[in-house]
N, C-alpha and C. Protein backbone atom coordinates (compact mmCIF):
# COMPACT_ATOMS: atom_id res chain seq x y z
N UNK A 1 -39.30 116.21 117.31
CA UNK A 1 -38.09 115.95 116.52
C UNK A 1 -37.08 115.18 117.37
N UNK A 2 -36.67 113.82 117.07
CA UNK A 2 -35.83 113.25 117.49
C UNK A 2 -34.20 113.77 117.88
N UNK A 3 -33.55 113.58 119.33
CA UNK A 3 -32.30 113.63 118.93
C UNK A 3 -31.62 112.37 119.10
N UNK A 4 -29.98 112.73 118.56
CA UNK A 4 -29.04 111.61 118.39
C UNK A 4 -27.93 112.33 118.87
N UNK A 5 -27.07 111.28 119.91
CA UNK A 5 -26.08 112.16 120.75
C UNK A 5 -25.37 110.89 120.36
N UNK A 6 -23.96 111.72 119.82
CA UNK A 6 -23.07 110.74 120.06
C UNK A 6 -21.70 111.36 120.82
N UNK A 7 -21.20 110.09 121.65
CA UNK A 7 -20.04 110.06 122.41
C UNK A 7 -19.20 109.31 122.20
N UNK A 8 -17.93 110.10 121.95
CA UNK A 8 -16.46 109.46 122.07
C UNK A 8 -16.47 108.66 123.56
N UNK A 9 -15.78 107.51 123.51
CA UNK A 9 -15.61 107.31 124.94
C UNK A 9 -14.64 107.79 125.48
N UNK A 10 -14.14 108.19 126.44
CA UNK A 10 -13.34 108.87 127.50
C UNK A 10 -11.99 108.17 127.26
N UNK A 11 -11.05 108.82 127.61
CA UNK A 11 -9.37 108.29 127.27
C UNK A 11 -9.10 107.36 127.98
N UNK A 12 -8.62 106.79 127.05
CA UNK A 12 -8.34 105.07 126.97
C UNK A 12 -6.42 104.72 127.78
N UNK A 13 -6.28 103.48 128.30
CA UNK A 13 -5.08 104.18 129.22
C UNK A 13 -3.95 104.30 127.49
N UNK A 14 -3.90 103.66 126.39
CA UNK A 14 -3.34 103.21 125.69
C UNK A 14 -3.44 104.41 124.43
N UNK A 15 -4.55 105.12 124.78
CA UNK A 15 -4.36 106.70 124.32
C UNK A 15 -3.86 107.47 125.50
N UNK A 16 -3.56 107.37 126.70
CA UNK A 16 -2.68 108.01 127.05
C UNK A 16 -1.03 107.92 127.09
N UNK A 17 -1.13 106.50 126.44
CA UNK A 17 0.38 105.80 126.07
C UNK A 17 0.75 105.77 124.65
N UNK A 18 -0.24 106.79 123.64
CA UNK A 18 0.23 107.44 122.11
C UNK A 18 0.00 106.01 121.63
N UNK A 19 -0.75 104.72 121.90
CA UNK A 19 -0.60 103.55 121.12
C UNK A 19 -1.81 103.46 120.42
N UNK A 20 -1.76 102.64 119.01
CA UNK A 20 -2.97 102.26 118.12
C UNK A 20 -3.38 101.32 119.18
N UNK A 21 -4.97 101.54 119.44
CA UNK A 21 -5.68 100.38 120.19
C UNK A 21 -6.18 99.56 119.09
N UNK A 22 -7.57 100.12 118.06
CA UNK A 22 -8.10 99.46 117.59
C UNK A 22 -9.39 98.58 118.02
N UNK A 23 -9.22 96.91 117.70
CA UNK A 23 -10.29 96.18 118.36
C UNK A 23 -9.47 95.46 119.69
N UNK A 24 -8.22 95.86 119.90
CA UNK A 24 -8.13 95.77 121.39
C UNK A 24 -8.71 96.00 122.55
N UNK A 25 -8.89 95.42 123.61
CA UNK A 25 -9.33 95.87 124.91
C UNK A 25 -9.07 96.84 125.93
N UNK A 26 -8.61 97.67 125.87
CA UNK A 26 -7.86 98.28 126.55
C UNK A 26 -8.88 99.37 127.70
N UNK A 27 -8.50 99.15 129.25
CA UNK A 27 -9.02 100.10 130.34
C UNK A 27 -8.96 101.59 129.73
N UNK A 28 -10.29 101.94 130.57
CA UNK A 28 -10.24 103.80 130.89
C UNK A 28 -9.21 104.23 131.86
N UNK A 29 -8.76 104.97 131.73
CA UNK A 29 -7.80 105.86 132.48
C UNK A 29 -9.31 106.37 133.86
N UNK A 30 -8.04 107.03 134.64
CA UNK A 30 -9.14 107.99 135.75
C UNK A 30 -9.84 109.16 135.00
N UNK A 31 -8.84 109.89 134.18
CA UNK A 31 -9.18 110.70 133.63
C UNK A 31 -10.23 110.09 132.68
N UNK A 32 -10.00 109.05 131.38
CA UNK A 32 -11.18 108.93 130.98
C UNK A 32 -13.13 108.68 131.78
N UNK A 33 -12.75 108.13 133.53
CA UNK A 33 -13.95 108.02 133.46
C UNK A 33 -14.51 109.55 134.42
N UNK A 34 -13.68 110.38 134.31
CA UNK A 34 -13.94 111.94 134.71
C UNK A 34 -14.12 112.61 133.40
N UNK A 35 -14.13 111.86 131.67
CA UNK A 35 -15.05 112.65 130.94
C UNK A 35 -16.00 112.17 130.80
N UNK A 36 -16.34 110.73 131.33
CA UNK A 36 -17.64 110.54 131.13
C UNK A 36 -17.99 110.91 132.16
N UNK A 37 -18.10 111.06 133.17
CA UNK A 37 -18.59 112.08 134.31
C UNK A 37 -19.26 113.04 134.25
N UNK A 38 -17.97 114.06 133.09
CA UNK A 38 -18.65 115.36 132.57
C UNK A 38 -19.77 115.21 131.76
N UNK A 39 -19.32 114.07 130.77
CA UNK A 39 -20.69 113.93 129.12
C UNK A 39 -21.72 113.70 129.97
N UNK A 40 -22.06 112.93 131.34
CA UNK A 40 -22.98 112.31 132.17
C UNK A 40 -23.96 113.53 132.80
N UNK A 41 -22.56 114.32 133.16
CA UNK A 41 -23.55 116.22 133.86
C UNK A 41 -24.35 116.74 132.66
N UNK A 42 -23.33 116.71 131.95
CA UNK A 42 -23.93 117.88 130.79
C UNK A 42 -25.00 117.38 129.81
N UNK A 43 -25.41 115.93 129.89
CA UNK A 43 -26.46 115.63 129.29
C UNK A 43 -27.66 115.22 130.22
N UNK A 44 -27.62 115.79 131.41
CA UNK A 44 -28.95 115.62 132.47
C UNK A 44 -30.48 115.87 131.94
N UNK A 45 -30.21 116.94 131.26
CA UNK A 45 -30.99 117.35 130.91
C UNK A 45 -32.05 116.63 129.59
N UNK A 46 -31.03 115.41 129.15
CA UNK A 46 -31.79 114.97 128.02
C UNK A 46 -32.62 114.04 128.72
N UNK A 47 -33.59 113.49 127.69
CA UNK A 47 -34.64 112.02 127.91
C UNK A 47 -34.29 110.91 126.81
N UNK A 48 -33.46 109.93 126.71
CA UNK A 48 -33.27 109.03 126.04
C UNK A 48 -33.96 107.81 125.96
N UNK A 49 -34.22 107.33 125.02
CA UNK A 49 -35.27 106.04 125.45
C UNK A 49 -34.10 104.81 124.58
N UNK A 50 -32.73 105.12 124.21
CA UNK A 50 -32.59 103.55 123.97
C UNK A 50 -30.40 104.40 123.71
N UNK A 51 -29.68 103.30 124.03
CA UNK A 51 -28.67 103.59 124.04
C UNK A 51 -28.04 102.63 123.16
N UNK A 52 -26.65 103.00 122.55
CA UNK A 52 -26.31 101.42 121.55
C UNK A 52 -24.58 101.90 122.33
N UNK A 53 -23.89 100.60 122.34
CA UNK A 53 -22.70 101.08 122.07
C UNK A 53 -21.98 99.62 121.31
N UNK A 54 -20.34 99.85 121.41
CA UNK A 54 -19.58 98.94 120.49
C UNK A 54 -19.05 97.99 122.10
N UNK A 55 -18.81 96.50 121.21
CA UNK A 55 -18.73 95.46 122.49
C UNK A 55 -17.06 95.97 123.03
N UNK A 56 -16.63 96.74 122.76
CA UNK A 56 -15.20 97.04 123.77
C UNK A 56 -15.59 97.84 124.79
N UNK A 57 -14.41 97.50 126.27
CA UNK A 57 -14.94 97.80 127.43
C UNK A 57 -14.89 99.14 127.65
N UNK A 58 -14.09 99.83 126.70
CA UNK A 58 -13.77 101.42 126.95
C UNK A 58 -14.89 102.13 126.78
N UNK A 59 -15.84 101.82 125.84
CA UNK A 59 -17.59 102.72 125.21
C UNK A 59 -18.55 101.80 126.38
N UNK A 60 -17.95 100.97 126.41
CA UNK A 60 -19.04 100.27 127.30
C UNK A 60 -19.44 100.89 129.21
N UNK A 61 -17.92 100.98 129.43
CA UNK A 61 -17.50 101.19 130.71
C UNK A 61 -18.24 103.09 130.56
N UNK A 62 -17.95 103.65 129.39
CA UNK A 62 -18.01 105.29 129.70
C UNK A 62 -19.56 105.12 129.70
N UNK A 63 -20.33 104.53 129.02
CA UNK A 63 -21.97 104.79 129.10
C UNK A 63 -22.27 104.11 130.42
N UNK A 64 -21.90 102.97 130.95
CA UNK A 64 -21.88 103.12 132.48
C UNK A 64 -22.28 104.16 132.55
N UNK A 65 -20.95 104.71 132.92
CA UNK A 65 -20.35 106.18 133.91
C UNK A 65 -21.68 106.93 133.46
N UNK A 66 -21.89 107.61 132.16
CA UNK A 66 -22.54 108.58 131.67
C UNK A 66 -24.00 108.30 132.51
N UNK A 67 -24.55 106.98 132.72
CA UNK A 67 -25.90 106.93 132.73
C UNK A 67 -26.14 106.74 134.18
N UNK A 68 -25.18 106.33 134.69
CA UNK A 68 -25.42 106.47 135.92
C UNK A 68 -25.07 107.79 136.88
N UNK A 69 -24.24 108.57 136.02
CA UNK A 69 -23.93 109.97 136.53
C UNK A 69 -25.29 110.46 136.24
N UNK A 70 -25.96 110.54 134.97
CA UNK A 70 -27.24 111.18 134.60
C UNK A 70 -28.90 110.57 135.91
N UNK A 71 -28.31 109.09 135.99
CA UNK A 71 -29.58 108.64 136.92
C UNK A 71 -30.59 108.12 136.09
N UNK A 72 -29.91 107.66 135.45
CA UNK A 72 -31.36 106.74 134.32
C UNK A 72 -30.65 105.10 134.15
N UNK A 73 -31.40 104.39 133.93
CA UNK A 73 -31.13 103.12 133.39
C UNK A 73 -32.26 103.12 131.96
N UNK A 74 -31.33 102.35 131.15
CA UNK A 74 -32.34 102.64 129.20
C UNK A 74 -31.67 100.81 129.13
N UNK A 75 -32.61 100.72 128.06
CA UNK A 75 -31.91 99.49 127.22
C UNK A 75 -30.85 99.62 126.74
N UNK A 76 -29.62 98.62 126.57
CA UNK A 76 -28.73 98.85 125.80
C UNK A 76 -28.23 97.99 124.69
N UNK A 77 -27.64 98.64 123.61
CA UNK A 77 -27.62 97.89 122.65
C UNK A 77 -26.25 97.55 122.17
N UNK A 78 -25.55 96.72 122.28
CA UNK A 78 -24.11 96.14 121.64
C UNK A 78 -23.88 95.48 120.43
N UNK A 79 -23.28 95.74 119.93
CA UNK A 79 -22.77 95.33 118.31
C UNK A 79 -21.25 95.93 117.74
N UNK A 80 -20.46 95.15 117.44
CA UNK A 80 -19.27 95.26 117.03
C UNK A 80 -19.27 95.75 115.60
N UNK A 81 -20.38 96.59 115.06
CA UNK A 81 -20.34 97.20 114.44
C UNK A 81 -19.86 98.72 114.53
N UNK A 82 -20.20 98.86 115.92
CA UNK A 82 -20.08 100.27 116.43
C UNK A 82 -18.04 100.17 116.63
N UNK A 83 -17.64 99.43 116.66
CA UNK A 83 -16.31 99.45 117.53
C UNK A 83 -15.55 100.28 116.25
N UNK A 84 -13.92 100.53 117.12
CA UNK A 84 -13.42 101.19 116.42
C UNK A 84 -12.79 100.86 115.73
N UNK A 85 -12.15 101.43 114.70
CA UNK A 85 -11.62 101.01 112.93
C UNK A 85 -10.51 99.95 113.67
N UNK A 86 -10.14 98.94 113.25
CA UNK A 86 -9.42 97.73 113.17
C UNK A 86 -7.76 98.21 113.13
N UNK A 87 -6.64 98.29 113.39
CA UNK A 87 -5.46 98.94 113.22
C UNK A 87 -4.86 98.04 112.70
N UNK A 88 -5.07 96.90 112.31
CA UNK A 88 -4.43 95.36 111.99
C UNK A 88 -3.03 95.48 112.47
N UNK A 89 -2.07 95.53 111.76
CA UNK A 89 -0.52 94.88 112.62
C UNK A 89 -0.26 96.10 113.47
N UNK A 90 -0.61 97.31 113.27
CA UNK A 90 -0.67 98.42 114.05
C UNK A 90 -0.77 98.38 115.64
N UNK A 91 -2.07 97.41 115.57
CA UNK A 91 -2.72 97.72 117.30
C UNK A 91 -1.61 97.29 118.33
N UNK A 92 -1.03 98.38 119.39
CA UNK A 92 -0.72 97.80 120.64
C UNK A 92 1.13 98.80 120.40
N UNK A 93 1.27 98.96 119.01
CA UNK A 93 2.62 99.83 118.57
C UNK A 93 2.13 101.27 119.12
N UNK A 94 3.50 101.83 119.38
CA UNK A 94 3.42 103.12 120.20
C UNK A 94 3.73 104.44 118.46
N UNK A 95 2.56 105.47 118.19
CA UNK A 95 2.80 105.77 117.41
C UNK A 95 3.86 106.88 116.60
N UNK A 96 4.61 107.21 117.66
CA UNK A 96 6.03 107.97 117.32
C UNK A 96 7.15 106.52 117.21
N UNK A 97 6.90 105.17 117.27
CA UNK A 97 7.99 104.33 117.37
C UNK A 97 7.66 104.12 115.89
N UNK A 98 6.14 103.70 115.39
CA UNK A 98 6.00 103.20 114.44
C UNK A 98 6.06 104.16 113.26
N UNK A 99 5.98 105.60 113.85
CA UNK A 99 6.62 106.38 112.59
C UNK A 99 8.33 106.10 112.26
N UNK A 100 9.06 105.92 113.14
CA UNK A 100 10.21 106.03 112.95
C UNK A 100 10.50 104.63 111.62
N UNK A 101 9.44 103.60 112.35
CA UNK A 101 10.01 101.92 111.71
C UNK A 101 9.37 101.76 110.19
N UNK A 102 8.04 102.78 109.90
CA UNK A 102 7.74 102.68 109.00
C UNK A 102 7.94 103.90 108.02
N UNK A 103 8.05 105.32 108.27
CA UNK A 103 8.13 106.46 108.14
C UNK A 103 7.50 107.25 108.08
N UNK A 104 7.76 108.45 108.64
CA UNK A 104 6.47 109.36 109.06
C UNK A 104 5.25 109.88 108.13
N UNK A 105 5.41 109.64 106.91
CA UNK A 105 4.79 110.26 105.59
C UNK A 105 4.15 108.36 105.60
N UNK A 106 3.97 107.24 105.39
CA UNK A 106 3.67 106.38 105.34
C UNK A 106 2.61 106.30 106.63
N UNK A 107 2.65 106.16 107.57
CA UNK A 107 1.86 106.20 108.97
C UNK A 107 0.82 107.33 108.98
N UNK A 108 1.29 108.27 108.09
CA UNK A 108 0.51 109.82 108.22
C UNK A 108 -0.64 108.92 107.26
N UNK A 109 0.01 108.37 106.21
CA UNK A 109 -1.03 108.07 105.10
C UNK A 109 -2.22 106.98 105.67
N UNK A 110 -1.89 106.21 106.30
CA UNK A 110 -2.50 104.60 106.86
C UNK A 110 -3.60 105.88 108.20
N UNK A 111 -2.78 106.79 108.84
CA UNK A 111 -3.63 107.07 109.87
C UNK A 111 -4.83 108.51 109.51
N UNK A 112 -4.02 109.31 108.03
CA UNK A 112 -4.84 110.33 108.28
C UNK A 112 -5.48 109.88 106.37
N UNK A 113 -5.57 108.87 105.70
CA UNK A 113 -6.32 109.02 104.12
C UNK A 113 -7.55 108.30 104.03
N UNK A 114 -8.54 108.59 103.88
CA UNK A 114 -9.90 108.11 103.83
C UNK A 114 -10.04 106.47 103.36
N UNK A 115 -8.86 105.92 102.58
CA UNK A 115 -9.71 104.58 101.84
C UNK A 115 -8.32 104.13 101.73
N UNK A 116 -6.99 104.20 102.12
CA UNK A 116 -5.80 103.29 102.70
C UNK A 116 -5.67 102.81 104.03
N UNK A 117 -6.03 101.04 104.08
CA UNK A 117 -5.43 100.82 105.20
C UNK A 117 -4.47 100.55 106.11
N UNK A 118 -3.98 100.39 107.01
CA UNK A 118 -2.49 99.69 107.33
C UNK A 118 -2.48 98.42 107.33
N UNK A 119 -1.42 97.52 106.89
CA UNK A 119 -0.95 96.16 106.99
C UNK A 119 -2.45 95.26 107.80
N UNK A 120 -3.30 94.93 106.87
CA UNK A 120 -4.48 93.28 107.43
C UNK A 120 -5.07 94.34 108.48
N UNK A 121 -5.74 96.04 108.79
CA UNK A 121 -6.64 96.57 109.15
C UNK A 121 -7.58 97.31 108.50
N UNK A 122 -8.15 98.21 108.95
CA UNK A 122 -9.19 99.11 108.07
C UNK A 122 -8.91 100.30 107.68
N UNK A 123 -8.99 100.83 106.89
CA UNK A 123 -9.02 101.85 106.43
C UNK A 123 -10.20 102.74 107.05
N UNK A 124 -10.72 104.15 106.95
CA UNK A 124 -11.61 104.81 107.65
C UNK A 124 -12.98 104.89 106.74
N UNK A 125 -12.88 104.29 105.29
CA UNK A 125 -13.51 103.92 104.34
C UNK A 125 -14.09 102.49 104.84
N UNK A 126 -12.97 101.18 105.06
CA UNK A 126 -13.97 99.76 105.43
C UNK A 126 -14.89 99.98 107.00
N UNK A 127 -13.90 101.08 107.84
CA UNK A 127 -14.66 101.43 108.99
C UNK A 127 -16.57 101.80 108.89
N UNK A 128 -16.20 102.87 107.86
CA UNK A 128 -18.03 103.43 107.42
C UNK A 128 -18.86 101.81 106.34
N UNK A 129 -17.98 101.06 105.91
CA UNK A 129 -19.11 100.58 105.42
C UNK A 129 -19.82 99.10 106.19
N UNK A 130 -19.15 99.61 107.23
CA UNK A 130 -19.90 98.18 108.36
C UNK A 130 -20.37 99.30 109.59
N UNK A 131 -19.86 100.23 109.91
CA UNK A 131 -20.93 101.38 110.89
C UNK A 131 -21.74 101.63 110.13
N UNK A 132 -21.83 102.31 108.79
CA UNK A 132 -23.26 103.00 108.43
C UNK A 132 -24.63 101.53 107.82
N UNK A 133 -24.37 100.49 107.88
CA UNK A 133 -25.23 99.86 107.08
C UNK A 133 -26.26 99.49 108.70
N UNK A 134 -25.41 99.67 109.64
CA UNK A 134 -26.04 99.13 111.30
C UNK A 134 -26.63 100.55 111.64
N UNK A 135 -25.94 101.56 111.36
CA UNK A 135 -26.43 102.92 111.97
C UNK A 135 -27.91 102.92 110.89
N UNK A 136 -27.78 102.83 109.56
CA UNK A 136 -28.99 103.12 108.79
C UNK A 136 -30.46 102.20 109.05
N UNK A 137 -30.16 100.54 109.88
CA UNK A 137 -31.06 99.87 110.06
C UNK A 137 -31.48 99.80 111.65
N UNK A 138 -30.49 100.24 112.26
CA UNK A 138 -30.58 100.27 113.96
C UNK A 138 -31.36 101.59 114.34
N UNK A 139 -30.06 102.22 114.33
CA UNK A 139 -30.16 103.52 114.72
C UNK A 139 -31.02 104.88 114.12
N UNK A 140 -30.90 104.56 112.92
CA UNK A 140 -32.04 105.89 112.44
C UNK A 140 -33.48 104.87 112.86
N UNK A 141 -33.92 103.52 112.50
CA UNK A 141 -34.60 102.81 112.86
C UNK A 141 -35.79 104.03 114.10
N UNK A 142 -34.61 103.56 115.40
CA UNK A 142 -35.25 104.39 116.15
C UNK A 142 -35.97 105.38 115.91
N UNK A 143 -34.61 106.07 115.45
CA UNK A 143 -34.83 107.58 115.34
C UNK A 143 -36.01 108.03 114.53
N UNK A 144 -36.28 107.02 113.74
CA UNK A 144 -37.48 107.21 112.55
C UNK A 144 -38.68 106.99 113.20
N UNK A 145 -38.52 106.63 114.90
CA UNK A 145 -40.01 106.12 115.30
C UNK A 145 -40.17 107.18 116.79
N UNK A 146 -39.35 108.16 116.31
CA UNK A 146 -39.65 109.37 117.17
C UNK A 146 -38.08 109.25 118.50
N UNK A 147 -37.51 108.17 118.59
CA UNK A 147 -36.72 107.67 119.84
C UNK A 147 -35.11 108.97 120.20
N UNK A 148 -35.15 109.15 121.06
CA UNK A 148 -34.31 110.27 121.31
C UNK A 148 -33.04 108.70 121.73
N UNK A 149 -31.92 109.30 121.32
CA UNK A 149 -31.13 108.17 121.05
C UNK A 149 -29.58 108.39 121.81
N UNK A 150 -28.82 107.27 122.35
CA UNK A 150 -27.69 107.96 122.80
C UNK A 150 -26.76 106.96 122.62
N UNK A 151 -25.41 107.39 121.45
CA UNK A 151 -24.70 106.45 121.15
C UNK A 151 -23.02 106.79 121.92
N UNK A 152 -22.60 105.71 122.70
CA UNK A 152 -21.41 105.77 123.06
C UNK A 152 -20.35 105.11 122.36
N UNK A 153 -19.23 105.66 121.19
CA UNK A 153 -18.75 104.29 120.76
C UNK A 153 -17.05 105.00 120.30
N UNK A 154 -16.65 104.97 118.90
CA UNK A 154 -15.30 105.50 119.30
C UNK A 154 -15.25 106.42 118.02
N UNK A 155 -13.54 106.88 118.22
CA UNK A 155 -13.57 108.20 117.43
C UNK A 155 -13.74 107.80 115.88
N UNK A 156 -13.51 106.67 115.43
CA UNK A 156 -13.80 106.33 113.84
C UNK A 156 -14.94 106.26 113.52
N UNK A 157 -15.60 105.09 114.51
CA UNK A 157 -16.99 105.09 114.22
C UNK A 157 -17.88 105.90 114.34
N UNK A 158 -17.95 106.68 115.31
CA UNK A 158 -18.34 108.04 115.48
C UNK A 158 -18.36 108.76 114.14
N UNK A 159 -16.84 108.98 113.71
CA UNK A 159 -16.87 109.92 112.34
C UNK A 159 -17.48 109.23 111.48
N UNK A 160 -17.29 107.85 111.44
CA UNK A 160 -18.36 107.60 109.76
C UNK A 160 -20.03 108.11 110.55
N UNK A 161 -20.29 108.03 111.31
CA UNK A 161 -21.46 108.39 111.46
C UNK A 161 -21.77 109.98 110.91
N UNK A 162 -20.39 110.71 111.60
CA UNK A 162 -20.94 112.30 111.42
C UNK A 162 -20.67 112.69 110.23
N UNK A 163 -20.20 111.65 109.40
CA UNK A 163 -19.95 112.12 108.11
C UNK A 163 -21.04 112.09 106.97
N UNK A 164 -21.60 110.62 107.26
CA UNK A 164 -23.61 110.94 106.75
C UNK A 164 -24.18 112.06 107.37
N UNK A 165 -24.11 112.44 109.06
CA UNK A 165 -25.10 113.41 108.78
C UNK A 165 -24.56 114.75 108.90
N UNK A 166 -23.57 115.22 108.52
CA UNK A 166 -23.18 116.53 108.20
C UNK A 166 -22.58 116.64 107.02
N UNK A 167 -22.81 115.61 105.85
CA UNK A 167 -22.85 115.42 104.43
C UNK A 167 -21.10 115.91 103.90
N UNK A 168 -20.05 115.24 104.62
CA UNK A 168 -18.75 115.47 104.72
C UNK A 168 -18.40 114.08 103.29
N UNK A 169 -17.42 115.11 102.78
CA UNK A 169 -16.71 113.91 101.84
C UNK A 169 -15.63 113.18 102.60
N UNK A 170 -15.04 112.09 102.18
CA UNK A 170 -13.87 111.74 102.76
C UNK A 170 -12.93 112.13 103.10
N UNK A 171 -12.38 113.34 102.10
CA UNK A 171 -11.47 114.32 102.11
C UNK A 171 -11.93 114.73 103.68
N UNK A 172 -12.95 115.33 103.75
CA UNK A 172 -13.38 116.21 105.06
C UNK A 172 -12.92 115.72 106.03
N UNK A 173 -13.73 114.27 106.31
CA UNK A 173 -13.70 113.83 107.63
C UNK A 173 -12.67 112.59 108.04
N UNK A 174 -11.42 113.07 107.28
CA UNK A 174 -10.12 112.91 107.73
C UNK A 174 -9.28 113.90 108.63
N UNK A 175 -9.97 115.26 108.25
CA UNK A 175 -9.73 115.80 109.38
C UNK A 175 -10.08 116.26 110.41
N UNK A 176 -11.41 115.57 110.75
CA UNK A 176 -12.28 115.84 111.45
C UNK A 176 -11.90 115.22 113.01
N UNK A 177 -11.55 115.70 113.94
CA UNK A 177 -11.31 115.36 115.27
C UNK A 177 -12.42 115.41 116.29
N UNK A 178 -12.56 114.09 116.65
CA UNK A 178 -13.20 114.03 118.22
C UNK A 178 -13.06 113.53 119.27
N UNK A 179 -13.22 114.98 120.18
CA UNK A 179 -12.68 114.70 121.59
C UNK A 179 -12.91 113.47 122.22
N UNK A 180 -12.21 113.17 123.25
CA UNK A 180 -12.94 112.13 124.27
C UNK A 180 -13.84 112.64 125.66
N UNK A 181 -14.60 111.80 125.51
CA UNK A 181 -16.27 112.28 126.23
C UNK A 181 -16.97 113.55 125.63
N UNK A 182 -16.70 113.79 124.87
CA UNK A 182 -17.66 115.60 124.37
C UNK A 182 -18.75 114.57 123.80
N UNK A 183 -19.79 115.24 124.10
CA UNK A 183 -21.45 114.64 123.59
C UNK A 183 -21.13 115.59 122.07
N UNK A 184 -22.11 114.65 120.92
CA UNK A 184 -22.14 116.06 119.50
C UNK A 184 -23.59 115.59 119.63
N UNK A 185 -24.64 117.02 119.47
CA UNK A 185 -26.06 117.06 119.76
C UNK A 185 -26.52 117.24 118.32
N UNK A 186 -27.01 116.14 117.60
CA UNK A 186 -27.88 116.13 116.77
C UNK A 186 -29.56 116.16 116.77
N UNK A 187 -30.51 117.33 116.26
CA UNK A 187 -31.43 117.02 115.76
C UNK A 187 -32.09 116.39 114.96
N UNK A 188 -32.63 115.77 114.38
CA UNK A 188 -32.93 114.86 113.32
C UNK A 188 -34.21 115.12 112.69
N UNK A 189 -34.57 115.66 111.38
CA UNK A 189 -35.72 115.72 111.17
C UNK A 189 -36.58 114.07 110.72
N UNK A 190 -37.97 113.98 109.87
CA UNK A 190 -38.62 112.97 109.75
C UNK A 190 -38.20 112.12 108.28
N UNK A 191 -37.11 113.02 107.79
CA UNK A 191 -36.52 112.61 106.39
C UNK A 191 -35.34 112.06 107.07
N UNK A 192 -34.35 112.06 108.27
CA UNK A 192 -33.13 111.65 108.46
C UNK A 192 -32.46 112.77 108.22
N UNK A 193 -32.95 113.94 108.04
CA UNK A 193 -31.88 114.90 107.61
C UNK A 193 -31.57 115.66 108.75
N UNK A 194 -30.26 115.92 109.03
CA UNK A 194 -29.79 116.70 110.47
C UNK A 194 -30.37 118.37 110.14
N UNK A 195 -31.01 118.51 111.11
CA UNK A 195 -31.47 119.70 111.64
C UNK A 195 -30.62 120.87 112.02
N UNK A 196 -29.73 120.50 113.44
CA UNK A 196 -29.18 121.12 113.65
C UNK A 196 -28.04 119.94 114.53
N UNK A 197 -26.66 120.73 114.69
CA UNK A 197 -25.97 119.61 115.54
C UNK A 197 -25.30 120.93 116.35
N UNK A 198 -24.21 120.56 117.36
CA UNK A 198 -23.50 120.99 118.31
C UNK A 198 -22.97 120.24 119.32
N UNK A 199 -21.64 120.79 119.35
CA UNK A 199 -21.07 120.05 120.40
C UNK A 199 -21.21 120.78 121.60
N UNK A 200 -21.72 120.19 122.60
CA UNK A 200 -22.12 120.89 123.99
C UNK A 200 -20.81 121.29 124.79
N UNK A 201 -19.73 120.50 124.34
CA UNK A 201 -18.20 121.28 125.10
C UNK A 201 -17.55 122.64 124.21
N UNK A 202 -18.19 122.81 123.46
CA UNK A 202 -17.50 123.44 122.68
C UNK A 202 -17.93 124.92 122.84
């Protein structure tokens, strides 16, 4: 039975500065590459045969870290499908400034409602329908040919992923939070249907 691990990448310096990144570039903090450090220990134990992540340097830089903390080198796979939801005029605003300029009930809506986006970005709705059409031909791909799988990419894309396989409505997985660097351990049966999952920090 196949698994599928996915990872938040490790804190970003611009999440430690409360700002929308988005498809910005923005460095790991020290601290972010001390959680991929950790995701790197605590998944020693797996055997992966193929890795994907999103072309920003923050998922890119943490599967580094992760795979070389673990001691493996895998293929890797990049696509800006994986990256994270788009913030359009948002990206690079600090988000207690931009509550004040836009209002806090408005920002709540753009950052926490399944299918509203902010001003020329994505919503967490346009986010899933360009992650899941790559996750359903890439990634289960693998997974459908037995491949134990390890995805590093970010907290949106991530959730449209965990939202196919822990069968979450939109409603749900708006409030669904994920850490930076925590591995979530999916089993996968031969139908695509999750088996079992867990987060190994948890």
């Amino acid at each position: 039975m196949p698994t599928l691990v996915l990872v938040r990448h490790g804190q970003s310096l611009w999440n430690l500065e409360n700002r929308f990144t988005g498809w910005v570039d923005v460095p790991l903090t020290e601290t972010g590459r001390a959680e991929a450090r950790r995701a790197g220990e605590l998944l020693k134990g797996f055997r992966f045969q193929v890795a994907y992540t999103s072309v920003l340097s923050r998922a890119e830089e943490t599967l580094s870290i992760v795979l070389d903390t673990m001691g493996v080198r895998l293929p890797i796979i990049r696509d800006q499908a994986l990256n994270e939801r788009h913030y359009g005029d948002l990206q690079g605003l600090n988000k207690e400034d931009t509550a004040k300029r836009y209002g806090a009930d408005q920002v709540k809506l753009w950052r926490r409602s399944y299918d509203v986006p902010p001003p020329n970005g994505e919503s967490l709705e346009l986010t899933a329908k360009r992650t899941l059409p790559f996750f359903d031909r890439c990634i289960a791909g693998d997974l459908r040919q037995g491949k134990n799988v390890l995805v590093v990419a970010h907290g949106n894309s991530n959730r449209s992923i965990v939202m196919r396989l822990d069968q979450l409505t939109g409603e749900q997985v708006v409030a669904l939070e994920l850490a930076t660097g925590a591995p979530l351990v999916y089993e996968i049966a031969d139908d695509g249907a999750t088996v079992k999952s867990k987060c190994v920090l948890c």
